[in-house]
C-alpha atoms as a PDB file:
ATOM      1  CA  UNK A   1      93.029 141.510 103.022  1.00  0.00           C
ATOM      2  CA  UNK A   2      91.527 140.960 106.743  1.00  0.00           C
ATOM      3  CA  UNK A   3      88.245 142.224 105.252  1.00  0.00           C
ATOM      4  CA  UNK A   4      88.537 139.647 102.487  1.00  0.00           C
ATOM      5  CA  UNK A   5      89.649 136.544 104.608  1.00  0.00           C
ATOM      6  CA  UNK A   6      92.829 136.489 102.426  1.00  0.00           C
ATOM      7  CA  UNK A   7      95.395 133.777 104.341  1.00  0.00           C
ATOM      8  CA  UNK A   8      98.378 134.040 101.836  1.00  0.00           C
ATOM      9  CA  UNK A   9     100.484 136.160 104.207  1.00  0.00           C
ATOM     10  CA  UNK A  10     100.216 134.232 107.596  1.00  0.00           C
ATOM     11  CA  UNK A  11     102.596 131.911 105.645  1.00  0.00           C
ATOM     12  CA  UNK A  12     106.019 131.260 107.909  1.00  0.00           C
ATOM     13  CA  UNK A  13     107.833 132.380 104.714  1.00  0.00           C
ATOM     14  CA  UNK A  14     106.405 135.793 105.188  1.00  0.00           C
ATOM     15  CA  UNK A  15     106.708 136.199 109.129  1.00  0.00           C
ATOM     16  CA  UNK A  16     110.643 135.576 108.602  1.00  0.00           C
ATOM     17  CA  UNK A  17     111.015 138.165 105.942  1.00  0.00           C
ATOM     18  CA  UNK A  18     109.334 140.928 107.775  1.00  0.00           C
ATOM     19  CA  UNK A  19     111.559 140.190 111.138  1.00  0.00           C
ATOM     20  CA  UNK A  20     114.518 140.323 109.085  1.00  0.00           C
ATOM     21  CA  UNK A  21     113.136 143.135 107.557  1.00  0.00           C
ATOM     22  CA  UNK A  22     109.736 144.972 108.164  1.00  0.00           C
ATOM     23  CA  UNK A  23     108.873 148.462 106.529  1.00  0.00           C
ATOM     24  CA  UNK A  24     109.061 151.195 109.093  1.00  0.00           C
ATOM     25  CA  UNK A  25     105.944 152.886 109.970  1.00  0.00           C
ATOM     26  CA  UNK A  26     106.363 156.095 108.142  1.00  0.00           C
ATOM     27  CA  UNK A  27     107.693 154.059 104.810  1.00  0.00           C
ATOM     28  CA  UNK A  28     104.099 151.990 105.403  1.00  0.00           C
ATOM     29  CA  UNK A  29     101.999 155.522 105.525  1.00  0.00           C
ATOM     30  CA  UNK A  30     104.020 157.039 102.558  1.00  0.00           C
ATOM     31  CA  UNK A  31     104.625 153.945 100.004  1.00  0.00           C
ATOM     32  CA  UNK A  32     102.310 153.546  97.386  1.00  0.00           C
ATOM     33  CA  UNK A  33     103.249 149.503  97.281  1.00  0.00           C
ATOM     34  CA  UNK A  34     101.981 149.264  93.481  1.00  0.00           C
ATOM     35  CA  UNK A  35     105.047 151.252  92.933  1.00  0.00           C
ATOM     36  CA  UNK A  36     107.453 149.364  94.529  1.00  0.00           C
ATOM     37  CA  UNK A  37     109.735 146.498  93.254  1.00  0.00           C
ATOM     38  CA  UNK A  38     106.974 143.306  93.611  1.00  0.00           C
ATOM     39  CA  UNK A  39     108.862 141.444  95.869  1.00  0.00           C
ATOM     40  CA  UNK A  40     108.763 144.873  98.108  1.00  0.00           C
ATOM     41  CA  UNK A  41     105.096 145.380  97.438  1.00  0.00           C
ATOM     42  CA  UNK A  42     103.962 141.928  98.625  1.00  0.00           C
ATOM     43  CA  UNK A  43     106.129 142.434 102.103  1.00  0.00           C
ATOM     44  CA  UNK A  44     104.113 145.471 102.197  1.00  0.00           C
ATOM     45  CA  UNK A  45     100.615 144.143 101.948  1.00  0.00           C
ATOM     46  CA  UNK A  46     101.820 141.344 104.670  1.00  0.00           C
ATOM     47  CA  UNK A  47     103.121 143.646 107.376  1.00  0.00           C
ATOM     48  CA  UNK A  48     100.330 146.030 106.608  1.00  0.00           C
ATOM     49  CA  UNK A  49      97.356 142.720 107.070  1.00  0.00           C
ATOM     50  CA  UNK A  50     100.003 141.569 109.869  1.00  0.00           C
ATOM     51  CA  UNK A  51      99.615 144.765 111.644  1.00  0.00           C
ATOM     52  CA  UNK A  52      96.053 144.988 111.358  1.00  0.00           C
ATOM     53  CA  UNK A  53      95.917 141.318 112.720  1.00  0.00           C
ATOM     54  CA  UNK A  54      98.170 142.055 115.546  1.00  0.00           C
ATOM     55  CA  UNK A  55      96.182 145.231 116.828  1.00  0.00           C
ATOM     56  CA  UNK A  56      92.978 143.389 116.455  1.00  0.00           C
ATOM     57  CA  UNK A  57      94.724 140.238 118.811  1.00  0.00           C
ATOM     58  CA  UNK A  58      96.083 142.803 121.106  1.00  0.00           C
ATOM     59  CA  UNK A  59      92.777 144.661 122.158  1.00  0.00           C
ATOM     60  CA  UNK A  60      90.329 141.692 121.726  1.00  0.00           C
ATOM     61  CA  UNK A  61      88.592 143.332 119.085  1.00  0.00           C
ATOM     62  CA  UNK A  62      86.800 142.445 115.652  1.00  0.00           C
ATOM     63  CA  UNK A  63      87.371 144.268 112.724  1.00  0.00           C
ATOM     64  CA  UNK A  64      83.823 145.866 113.120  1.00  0.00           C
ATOM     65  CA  UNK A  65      85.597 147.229 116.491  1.00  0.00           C
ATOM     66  CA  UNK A  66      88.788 148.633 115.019  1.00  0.00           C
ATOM     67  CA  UNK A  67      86.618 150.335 112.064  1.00  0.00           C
ATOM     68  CA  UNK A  68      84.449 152.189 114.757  1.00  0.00           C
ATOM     69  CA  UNK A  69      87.596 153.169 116.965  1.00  0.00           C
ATOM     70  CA  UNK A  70      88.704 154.895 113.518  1.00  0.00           C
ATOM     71  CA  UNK A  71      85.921 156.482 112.725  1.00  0.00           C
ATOM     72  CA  UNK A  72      85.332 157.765 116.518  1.00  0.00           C
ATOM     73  CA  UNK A  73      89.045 159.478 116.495  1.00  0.00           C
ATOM     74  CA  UNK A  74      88.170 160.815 112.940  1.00  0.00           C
ATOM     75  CA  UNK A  75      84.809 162.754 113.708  1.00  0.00           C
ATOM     76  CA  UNK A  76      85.769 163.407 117.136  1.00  0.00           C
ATOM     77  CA  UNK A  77      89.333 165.117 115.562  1.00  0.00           C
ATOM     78  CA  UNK A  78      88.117 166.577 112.241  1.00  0.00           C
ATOM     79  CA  UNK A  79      90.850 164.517 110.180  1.00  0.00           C
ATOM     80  CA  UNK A  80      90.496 162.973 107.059  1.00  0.00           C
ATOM     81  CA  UNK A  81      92.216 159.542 108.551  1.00  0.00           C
ATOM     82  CA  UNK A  82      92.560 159.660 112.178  1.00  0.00           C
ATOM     83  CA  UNK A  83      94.023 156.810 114.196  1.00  0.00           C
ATOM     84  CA  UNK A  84      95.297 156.487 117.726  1.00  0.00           C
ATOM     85  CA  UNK A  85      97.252 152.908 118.158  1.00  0.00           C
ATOM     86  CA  UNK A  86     101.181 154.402 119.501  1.00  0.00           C
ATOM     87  CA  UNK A  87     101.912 150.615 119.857  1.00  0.00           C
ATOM     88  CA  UNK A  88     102.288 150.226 115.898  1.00  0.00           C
ATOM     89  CA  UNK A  89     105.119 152.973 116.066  1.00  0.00           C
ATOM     90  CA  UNK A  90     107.104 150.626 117.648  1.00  0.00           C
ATOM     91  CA  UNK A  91     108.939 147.743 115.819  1.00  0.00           C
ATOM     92  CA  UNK A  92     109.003 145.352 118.780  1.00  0.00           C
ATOM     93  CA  UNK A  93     105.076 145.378 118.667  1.00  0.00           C
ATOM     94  CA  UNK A  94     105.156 143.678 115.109  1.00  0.00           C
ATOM     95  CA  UNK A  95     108.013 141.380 116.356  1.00  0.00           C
ATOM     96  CA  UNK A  96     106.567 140.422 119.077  1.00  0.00           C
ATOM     97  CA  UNK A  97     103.565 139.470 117.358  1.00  0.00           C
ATOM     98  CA  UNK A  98     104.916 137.647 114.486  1.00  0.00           C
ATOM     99  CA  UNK A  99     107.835 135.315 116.645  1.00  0.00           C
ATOM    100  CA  UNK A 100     104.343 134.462 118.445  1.00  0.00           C
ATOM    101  CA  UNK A 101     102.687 133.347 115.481  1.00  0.00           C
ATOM    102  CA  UNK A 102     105.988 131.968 113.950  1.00  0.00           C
ATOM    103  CA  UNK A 103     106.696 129.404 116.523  1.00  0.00           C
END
């Protein structure tokens, strides 16, 4: 959605759902969203492009930048998908974000 320029989910209507209630991290790595109920599956494609948004605020960096930091930990690890960004583990780092962006 970032990659696409999609807009739909920085709607206010969206930042209050997910702070009343966002997906944990481990239901966001193991749901496959087309399989959830729809009104579940769109949460999930907002906190997941809300996420992406907020890392990309909190580091200063494009897109381009986040793409080659996960790459780098991928070929320098030998995963399939490697990532190293602890401060999406926590839930106040999504709040934080989104009571910024919802005032």
């Amino acid at each position: 959605m970032n990659i696409a320029s999609e807009t739909w989910w920085r709607e206010r209507r969206w930042y209050t759902a997910l702070l009343e209630r966002p997906f944990g991290i481990d239901d966001l790595d193991e749901s496959i969203p087309y399989k959830l109920a729809p009104d579940q599956a769109v949460l999930f494609y907002a906190q997941s492009a809300a996420l992406v948004a907020c890392v990309l605020e909190s580091k200063g960096w494009r897109l381009d930048a986040l793409f080659n930091a996960l790459l780098r930990r991928t070929a320098a690890s030998g995963e399939t998908v490697g990532y190293e960004l602890p401060e999406v583990e926590h839930a106040s780092f999504l709040r934080g974000c989104l009571e910024r962006w919802n005032e």
